[in-house]
N, C-alpha and C. Protein backbone atom coordinates (compact mmCIF):
# COMPACT_ATOMS: atom_id res chain seq x y z
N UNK A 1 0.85 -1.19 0.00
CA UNK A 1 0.00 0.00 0.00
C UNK A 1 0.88 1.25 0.00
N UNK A 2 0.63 2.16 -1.04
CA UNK A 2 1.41 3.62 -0.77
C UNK A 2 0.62 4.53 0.53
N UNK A 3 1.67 5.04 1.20
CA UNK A 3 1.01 5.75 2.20
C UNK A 3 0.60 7.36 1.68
N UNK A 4 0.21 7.87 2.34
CA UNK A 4 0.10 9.38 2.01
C UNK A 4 1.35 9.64 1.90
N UNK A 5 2.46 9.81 2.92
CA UNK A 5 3.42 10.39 2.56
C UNK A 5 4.30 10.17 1.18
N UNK A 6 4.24 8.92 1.02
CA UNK A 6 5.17 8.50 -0.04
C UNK A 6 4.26 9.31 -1.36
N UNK A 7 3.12 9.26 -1.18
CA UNK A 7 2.38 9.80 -2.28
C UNK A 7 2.55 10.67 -2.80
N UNK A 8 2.42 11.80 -1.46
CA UNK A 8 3.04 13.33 -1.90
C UNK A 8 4.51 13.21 -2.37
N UNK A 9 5.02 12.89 -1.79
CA UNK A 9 6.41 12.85 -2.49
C UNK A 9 6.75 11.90 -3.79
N UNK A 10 5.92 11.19 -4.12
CA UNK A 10 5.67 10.92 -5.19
C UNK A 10 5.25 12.04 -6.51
N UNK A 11 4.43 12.98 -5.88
CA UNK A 11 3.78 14.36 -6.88
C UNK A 11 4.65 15.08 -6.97
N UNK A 12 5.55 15.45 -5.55
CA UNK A 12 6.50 16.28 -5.58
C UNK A 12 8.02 16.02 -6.54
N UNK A 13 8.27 14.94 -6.76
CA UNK A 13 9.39 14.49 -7.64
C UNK A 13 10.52 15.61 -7.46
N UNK A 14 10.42 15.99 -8.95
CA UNK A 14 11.85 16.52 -9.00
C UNK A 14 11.50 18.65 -8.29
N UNK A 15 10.87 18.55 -8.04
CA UNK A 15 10.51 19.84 -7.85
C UNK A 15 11.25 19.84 -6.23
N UNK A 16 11.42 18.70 -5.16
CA UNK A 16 11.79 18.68 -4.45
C UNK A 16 13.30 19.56 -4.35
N UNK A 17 14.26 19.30 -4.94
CA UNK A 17 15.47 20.09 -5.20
C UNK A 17 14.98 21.25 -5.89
N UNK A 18 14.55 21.11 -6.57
CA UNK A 18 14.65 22.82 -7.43
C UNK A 18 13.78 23.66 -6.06
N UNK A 19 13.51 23.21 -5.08
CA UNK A 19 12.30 24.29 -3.83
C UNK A 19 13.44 24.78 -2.75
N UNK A 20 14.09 24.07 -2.70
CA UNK A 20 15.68 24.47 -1.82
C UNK A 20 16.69 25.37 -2.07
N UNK A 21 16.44 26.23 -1.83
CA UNK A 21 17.13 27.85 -2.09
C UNK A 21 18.43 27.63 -1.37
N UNK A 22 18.30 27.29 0.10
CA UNK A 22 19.57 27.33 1.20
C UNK A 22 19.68 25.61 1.18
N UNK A 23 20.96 24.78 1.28
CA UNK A 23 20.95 23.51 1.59
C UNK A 23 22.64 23.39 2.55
N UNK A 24 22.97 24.82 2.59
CA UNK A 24 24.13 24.92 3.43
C UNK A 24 24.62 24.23 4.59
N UNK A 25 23.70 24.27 5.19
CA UNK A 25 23.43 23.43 6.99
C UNK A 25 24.11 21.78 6.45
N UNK A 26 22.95 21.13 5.98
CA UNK A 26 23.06 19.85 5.27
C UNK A 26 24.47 19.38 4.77
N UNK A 27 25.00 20.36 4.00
CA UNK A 27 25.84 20.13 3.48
C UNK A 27 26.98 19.95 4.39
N UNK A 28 27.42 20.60 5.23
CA UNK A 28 28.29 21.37 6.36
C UNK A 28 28.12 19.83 7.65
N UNK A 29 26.73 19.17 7.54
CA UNK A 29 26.09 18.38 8.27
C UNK A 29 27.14 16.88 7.91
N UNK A 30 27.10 16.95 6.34
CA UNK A 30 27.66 15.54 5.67
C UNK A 30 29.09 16.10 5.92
N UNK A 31 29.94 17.32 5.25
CA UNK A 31 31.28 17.46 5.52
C UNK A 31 31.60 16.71 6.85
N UNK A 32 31.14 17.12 8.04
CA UNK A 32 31.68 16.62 9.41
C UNK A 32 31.23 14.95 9.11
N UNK A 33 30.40 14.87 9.07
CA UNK A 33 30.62 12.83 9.37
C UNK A 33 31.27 12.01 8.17
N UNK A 34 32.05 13.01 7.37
CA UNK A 34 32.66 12.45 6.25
C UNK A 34 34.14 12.52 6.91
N UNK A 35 34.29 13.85 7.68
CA UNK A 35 35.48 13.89 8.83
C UNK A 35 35.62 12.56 9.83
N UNK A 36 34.60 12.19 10.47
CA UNK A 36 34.57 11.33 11.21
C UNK A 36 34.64 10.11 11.26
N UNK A 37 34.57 9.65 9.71
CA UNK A 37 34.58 8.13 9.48
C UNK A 37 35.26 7.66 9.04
N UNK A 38 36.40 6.80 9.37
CA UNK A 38 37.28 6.22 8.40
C UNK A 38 36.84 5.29 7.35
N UNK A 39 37.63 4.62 6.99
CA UNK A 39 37.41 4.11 5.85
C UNK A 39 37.94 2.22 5.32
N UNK A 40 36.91 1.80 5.44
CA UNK A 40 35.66 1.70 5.15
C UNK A 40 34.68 2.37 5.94
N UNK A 41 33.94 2.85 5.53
CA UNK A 41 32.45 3.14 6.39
C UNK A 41 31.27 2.92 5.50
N UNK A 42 29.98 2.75 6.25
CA UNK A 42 28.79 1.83 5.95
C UNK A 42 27.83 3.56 6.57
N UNK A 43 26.72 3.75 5.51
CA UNK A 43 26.20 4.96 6.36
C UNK A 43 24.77 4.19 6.09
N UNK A 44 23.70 4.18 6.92
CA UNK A 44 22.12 4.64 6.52
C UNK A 44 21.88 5.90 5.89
N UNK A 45 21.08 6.21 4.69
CA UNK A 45 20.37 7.75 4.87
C UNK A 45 18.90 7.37 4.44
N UNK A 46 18.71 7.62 6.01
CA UNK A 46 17.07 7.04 6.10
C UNK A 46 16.33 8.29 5.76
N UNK A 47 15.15 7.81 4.54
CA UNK A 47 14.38 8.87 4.14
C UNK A 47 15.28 10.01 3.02
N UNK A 48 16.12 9.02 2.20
CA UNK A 48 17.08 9.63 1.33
C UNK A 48 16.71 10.23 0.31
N UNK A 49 15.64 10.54 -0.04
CA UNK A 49 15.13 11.60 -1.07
C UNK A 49 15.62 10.96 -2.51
N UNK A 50 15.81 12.42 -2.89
CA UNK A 50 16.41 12.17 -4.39
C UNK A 50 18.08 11.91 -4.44
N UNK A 51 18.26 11.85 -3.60
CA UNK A 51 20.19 11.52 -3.19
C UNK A 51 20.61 13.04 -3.57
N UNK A 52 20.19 13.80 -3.47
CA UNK A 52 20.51 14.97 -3.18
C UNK A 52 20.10 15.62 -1.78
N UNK A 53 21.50 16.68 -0.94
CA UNK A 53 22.79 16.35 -1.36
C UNK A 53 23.79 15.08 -0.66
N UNK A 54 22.92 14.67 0.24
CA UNK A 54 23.59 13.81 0.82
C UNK A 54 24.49 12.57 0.18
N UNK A 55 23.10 12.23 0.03
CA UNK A 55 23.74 10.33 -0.74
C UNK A 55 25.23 11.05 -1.59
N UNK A 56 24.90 11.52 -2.63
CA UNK A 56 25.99 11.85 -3.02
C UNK A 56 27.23 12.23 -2.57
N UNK A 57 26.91 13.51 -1.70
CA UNK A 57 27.96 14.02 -1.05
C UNK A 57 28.72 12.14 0.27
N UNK A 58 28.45 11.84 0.45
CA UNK A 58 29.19 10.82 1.07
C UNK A 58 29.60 9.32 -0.22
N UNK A 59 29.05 9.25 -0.97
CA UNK A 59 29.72 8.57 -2.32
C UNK A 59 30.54 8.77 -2.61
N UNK A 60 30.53 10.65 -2.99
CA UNK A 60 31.94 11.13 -3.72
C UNK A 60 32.99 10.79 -2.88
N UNK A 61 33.12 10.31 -1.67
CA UNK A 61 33.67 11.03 -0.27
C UNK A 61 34.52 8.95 -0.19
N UNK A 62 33.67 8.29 -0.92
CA UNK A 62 34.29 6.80 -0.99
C UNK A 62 33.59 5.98 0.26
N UNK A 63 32.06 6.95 0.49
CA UNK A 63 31.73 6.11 1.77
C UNK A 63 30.55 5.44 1.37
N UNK A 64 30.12 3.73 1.36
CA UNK A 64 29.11 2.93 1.24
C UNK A 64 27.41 3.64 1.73
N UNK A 65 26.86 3.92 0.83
CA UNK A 65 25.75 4.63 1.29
C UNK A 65 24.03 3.32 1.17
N UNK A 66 23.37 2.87 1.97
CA UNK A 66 22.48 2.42 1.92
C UNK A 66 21.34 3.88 2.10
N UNK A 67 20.27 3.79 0.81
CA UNK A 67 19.52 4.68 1.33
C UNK A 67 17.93 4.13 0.89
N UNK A 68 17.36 4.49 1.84
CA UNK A 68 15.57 4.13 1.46
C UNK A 68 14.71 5.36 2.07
N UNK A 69 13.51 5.03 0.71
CA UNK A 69 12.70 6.17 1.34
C UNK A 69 11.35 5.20 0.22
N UNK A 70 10.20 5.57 0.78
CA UNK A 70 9.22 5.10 0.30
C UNK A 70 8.41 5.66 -0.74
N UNK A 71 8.93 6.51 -1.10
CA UNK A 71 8.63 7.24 -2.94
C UNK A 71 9.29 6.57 -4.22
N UNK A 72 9.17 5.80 -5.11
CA UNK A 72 9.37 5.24 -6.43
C UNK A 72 9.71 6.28 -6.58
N UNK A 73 9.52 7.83 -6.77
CA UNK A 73 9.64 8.73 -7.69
C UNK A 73 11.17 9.17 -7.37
N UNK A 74 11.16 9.30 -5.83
CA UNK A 74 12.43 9.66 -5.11
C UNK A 74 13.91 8.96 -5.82
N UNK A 75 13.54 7.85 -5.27
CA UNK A 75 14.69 6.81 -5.50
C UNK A 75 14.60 6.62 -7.18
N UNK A 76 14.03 6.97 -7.90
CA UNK A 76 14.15 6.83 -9.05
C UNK A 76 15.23 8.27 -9.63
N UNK A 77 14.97 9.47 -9.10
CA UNK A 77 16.06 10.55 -9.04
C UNK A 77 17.57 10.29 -8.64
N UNK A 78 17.20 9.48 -7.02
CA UNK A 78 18.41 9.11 -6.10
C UNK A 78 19.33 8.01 -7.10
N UNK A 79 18.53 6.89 -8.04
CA UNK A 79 19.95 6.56 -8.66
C UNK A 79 20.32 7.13 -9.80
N UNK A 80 19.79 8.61 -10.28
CA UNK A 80 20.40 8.88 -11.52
C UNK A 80 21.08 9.89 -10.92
N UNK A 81 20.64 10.68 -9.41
CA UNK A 81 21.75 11.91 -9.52
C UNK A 81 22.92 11.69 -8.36
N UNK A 82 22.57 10.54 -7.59
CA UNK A 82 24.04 9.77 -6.77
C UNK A 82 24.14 8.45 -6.74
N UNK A 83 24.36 8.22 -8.12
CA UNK A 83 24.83 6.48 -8.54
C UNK A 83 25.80 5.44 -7.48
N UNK A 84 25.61 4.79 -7.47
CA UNK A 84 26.53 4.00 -6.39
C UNK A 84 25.83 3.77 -5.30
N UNK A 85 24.70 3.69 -4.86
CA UNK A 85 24.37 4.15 -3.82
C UNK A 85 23.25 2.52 -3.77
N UNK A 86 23.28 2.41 -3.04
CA UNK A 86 21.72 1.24 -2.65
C UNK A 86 20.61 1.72 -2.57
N UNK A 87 19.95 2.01 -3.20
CA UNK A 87 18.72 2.61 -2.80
C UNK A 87 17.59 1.54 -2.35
N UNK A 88 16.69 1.76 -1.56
CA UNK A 88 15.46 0.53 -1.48
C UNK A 88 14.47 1.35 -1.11
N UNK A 89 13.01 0.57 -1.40
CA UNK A 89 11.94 0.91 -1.24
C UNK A 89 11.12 0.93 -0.21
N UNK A 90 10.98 1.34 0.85
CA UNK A 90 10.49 0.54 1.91
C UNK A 90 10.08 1.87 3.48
N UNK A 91 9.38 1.04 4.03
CA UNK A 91 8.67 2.13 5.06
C UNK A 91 9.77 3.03 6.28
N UNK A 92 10.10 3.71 6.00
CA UNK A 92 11.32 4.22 7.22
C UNK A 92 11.29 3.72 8.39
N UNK A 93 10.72 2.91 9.09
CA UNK A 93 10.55 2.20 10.06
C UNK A 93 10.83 0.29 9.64
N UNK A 94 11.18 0.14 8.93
CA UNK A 94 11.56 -1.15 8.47
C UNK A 94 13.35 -0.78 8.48
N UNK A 95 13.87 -1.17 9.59
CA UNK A 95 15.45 -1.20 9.25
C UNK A 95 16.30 -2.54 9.84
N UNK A 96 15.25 -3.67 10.30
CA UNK A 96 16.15 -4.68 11.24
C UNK A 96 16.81 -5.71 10.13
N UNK A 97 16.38 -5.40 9.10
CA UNK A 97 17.07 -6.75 7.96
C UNK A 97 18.45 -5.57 6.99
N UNK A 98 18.60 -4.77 7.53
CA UNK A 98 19.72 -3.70 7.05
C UNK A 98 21.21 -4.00 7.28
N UNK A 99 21.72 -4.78 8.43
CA UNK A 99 22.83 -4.69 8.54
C UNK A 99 23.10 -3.98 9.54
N UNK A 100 24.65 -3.52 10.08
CA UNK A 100 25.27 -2.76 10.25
C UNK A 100 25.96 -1.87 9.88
N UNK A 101 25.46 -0.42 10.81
CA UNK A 101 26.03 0.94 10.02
C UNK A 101 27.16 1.17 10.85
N UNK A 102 28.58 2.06 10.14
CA UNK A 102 28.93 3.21 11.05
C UNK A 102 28.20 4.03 11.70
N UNK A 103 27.19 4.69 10.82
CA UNK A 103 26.34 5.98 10.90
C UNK A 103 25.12 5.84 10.25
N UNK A 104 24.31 6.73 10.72
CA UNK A 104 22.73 6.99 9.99
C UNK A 104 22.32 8.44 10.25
N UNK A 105 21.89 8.82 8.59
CA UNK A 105 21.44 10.01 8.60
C UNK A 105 19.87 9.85 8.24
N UNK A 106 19.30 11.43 9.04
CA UNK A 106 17.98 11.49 8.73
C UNK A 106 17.78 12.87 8.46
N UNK A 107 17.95 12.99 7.50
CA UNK A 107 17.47 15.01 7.21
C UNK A 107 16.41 14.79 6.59
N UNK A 108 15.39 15.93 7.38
CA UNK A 108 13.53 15.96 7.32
C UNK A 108 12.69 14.83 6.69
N UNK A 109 13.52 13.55 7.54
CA UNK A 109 12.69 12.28 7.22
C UNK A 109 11.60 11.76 8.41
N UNK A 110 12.34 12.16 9.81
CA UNK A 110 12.07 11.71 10.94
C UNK A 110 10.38 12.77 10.89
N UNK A 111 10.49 13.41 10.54
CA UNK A 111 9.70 14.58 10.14
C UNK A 111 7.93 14.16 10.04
N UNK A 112 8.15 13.02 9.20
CA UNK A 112 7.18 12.44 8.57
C UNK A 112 6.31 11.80 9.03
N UNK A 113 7.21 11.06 10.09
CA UNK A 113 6.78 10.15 10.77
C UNK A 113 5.61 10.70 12.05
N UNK A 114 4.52 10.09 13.02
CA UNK A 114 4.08 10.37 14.20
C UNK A 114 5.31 10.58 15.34
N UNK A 115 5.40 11.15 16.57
CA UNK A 115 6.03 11.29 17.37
C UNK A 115 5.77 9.70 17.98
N UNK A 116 5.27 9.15 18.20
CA UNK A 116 4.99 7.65 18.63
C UNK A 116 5.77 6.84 17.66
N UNK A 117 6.19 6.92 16.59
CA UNK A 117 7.12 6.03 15.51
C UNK A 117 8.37 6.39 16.06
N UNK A 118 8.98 7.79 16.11
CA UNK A 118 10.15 7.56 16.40
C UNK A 118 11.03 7.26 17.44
N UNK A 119 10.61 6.91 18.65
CA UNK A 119 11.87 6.38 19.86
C UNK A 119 11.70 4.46 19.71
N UNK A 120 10.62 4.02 18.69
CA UNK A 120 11.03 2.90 18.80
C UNK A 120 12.33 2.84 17.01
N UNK A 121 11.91 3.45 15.81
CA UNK A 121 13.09 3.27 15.47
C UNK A 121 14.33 3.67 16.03
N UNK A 122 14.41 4.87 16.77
CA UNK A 122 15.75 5.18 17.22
C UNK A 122 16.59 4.27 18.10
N UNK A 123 15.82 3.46 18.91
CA UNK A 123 15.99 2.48 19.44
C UNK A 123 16.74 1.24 18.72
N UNK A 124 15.81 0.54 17.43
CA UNK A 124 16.31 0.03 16.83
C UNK A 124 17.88 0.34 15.84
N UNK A 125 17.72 1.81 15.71
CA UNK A 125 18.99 2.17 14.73
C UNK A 125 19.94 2.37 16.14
N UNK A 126 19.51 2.14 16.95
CA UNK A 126 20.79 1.99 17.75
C UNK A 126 21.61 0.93 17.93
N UNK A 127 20.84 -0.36 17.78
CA UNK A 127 21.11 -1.45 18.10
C UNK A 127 22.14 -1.79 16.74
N UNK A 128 21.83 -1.16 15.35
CA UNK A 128 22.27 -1.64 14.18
C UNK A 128 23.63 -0.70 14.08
N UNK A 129 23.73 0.23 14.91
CA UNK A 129 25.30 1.40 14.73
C UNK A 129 26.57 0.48 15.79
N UNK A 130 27.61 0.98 14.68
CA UNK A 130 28.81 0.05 15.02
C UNK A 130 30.03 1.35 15.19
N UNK A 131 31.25 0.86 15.64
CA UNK A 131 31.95 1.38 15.46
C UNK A 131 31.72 3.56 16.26
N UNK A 132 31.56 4.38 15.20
CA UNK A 132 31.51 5.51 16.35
C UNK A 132 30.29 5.22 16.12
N UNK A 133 29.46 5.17 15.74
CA UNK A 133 27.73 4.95 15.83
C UNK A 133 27.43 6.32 16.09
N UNK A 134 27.27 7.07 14.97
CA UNK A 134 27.04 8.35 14.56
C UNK A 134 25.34 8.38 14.14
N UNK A 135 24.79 9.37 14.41
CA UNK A 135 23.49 9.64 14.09
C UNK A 135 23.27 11.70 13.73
N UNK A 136 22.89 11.50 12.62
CA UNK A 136 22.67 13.02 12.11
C UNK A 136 21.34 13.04 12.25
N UNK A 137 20.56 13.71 12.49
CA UNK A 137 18.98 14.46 12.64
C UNK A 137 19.06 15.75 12.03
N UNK A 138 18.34 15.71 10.70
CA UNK A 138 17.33 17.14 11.06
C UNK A 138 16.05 17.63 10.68
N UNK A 139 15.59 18.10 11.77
CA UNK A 139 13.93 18.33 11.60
C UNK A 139 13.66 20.19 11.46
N UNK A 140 12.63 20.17 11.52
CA UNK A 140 11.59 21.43 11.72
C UNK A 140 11.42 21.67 12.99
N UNK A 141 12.05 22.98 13.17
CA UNK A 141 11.69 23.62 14.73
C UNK A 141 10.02 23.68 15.20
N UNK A 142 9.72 23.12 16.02
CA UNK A 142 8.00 23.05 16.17
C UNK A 142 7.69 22.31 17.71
N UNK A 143 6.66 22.20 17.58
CA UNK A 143 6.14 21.22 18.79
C UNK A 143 4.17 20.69 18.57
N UNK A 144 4.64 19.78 17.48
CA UNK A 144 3.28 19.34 17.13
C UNK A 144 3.72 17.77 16.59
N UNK A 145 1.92 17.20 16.75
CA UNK A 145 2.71 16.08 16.04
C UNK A 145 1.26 15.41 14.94
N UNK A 146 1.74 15.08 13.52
CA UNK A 146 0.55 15.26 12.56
C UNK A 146 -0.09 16.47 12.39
N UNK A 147 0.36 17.41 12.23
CA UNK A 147 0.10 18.73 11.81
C UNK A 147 -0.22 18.98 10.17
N UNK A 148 -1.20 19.55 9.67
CA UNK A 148 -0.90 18.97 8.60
C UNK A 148 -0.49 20.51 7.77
N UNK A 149 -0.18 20.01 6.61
CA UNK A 149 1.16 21.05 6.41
C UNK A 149 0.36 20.86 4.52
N UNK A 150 0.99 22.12 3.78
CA UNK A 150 0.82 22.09 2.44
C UNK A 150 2.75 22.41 2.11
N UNK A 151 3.24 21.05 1.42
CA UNK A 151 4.50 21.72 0.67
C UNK A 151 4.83 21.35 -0.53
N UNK A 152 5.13 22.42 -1.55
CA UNK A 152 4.83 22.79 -2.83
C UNK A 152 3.65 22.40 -3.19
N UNK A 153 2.57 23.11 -2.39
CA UNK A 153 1.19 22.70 -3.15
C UNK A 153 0.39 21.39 -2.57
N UNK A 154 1.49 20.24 -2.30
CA UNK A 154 0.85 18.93 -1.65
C UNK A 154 0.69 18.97 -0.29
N UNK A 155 -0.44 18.33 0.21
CA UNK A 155 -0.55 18.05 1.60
C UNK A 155 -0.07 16.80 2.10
N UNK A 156 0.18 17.09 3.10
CA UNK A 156 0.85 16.00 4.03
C UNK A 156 0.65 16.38 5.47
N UNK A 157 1.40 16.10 6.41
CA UNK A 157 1.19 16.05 7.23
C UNK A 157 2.57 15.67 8.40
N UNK A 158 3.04 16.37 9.35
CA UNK A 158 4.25 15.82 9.92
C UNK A 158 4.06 16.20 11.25
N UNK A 159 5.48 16.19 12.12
CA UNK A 159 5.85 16.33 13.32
C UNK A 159 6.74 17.53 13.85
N UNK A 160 7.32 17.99 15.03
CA UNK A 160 8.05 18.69 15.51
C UNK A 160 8.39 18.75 17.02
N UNK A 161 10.03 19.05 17.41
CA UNK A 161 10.18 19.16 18.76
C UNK A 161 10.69 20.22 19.05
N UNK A 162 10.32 21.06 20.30
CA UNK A 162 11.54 21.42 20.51
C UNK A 162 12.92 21.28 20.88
N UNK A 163 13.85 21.88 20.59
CA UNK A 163 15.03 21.58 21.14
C UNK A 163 15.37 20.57 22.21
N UNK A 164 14.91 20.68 23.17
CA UNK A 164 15.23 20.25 24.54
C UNK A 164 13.99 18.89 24.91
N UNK A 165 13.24 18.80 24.31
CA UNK A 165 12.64 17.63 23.90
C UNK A 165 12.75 16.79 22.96
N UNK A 166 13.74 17.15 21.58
CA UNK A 166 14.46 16.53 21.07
C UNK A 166 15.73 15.65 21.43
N UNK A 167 16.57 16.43 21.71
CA UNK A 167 17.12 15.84 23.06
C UNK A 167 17.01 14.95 23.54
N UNK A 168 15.98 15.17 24.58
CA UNK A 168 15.38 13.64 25.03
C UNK A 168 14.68 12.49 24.83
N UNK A 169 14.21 13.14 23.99
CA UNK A 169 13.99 11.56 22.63
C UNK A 169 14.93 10.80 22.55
N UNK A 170 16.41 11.35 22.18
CA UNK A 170 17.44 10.70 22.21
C UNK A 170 17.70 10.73 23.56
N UNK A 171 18.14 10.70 23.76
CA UNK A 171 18.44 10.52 25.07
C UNK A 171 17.52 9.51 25.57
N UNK A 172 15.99 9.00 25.90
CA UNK A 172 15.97 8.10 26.00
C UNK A 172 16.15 6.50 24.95
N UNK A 173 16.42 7.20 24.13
CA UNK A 173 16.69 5.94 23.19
C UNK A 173 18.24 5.66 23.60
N UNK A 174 18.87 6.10 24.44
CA UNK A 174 20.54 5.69 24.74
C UNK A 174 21.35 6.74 23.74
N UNK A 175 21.24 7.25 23.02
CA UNK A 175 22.00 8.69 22.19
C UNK A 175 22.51 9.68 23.21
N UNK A 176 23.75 10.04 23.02
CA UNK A 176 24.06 11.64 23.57
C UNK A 176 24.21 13.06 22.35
N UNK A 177 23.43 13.74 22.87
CA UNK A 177 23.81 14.55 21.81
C UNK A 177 25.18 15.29 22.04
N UNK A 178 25.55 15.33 20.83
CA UNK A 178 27.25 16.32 20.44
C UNK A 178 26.82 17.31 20.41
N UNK A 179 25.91 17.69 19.62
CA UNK A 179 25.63 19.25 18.95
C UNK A 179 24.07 19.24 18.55
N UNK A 180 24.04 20.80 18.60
CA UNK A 180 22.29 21.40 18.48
C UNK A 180 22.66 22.13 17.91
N UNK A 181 22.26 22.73 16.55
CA UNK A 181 22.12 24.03 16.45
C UNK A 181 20.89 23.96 15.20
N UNK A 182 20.40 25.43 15.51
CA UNK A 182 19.18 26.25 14.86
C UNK A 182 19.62 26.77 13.80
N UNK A 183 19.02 26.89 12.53
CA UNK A 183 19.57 27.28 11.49
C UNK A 183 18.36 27.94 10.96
N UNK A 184 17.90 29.13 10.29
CA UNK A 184 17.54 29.60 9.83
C UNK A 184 17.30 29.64 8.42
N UNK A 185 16.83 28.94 7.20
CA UNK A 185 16.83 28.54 5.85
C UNK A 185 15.56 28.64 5.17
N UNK A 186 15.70 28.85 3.99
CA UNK A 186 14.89 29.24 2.84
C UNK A 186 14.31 27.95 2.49
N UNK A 187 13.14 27.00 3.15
CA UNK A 187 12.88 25.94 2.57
C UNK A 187 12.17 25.56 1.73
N UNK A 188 11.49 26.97 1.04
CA UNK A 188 10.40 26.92 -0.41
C UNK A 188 11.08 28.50 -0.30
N UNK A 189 10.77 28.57 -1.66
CA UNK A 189 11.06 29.84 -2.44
C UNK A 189 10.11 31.16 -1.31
N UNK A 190 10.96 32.12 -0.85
CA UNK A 190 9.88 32.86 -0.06
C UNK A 190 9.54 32.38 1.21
N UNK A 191 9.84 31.30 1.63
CA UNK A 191 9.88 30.93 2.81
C UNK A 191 10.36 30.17 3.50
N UNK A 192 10.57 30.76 5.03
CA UNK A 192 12.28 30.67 5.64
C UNK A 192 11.19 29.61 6.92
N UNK A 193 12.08 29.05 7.41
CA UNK A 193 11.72 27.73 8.44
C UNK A 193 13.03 27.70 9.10
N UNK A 194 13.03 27.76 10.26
CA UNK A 194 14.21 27.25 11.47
C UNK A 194 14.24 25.95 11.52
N UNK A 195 15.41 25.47 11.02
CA UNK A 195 15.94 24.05 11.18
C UNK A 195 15.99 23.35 12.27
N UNK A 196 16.46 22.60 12.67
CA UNK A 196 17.12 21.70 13.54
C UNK A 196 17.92 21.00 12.97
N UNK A 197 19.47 20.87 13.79
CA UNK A 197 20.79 20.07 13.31
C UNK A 197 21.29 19.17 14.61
N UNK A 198 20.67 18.02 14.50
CA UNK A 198 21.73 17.61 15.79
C UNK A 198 22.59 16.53 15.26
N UNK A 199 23.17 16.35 16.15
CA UNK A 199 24.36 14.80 15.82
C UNK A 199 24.62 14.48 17.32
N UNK A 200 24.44 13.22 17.02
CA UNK A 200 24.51 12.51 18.00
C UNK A 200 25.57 10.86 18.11
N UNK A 201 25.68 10.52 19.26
CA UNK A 201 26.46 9.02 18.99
C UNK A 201 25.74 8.18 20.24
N UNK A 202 25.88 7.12 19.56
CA UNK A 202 25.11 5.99 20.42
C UNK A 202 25.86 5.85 22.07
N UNK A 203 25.48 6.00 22.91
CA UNK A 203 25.62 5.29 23.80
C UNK A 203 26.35 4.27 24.22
């Protein structure tokens, strides 16, 4: 069954990148855990879009990228514009037949999800991180959960924490956070949204 979300992002296709004015944060996000990982390294990028910029940016970088997100349309972008990459189809909450990661990224995937979905995957992606067992997050500054939202035109529907309840999400899933920071970005043409950046390591 396609869910709503995958749907919209199914409509949204390639319009997804061309709506991203600022992707600076992100980028700055992958530089550091491309610092951090030797080599070999194994990454998740859960909720990997069109492999832009991530997937890519850690490919070029010589690092094994597994990525899934539940849009055909997505992953159909993700292997033409960061080749090399694993892409799969599947519900962001399906990760126990994955393997082991160094690391797992989630930029505005966790997003998607109910606040009730995510401390049991985080839980699980804890159990699957090896080595520094790195975790990137980033969401939408907020404090709602199923809110429903119009972006580029499609509806959907997502989540938000604040800071310090983000945090402890991780934190009870066994995570410490390294770093927080708020970022300020252009996430549709004309309109600016405060980020969230954390990184974290397992426990």
């Amino acid at each position: 069954m396609v869910s709503e979300q995958s749907a919209a992002f199914d409509q949204i296709g390639r319009r997804y990148d061309e709506s991203f004015v600022e992707r600076d944060a992100q980028l700055a996000e992958g530089a550091w855990l491309i610092e951090q990982l030797g080599r070999p390294a194994r990454v998740l990028d859960l909720g990997c879009g069109s492999g832009l910029p991530t997937a890519k940016q850690l490919l070029d970088a010589g690092i094994e990228v597994v990525g899934t997100d539940e849009s055909a349309v997505m992953l159909e972008l993700a292997e033409a514009q960061a080749p090399g990459g694993t892409y799969l189809q599947r519900d962001l909450r399906e990760l126990s037949d994955l393997g082991e990661f160094d690391a797992a990224v989630a930029f505005f995937s966790l997003l998607m999800l109910t606040r009730s979905d995510i401390p049991p995957l985080l839980r699980q992606l804890r159990e699957q991180l090896r080595g520094p067992r790195l975790l990137l997050i980033a969401m939408v500054l907020g404090d709602f959960d199923r809110f429903p939202i119009s972006f580029l035109g499609v509806p959907t529907e997502v989540c938000a924490y604040p800071p310090d309840d983000l945090r402890k999400v991780l934190s009870d899933a066994d995570f410490e956070t390294v770093e927080l920071r708020e970022v300020a970005a252009e996430a549709e043409p004309n309109r600016i949204e405060v980020q969230i950046y954390l990184r974290a390591k397992a426990e």
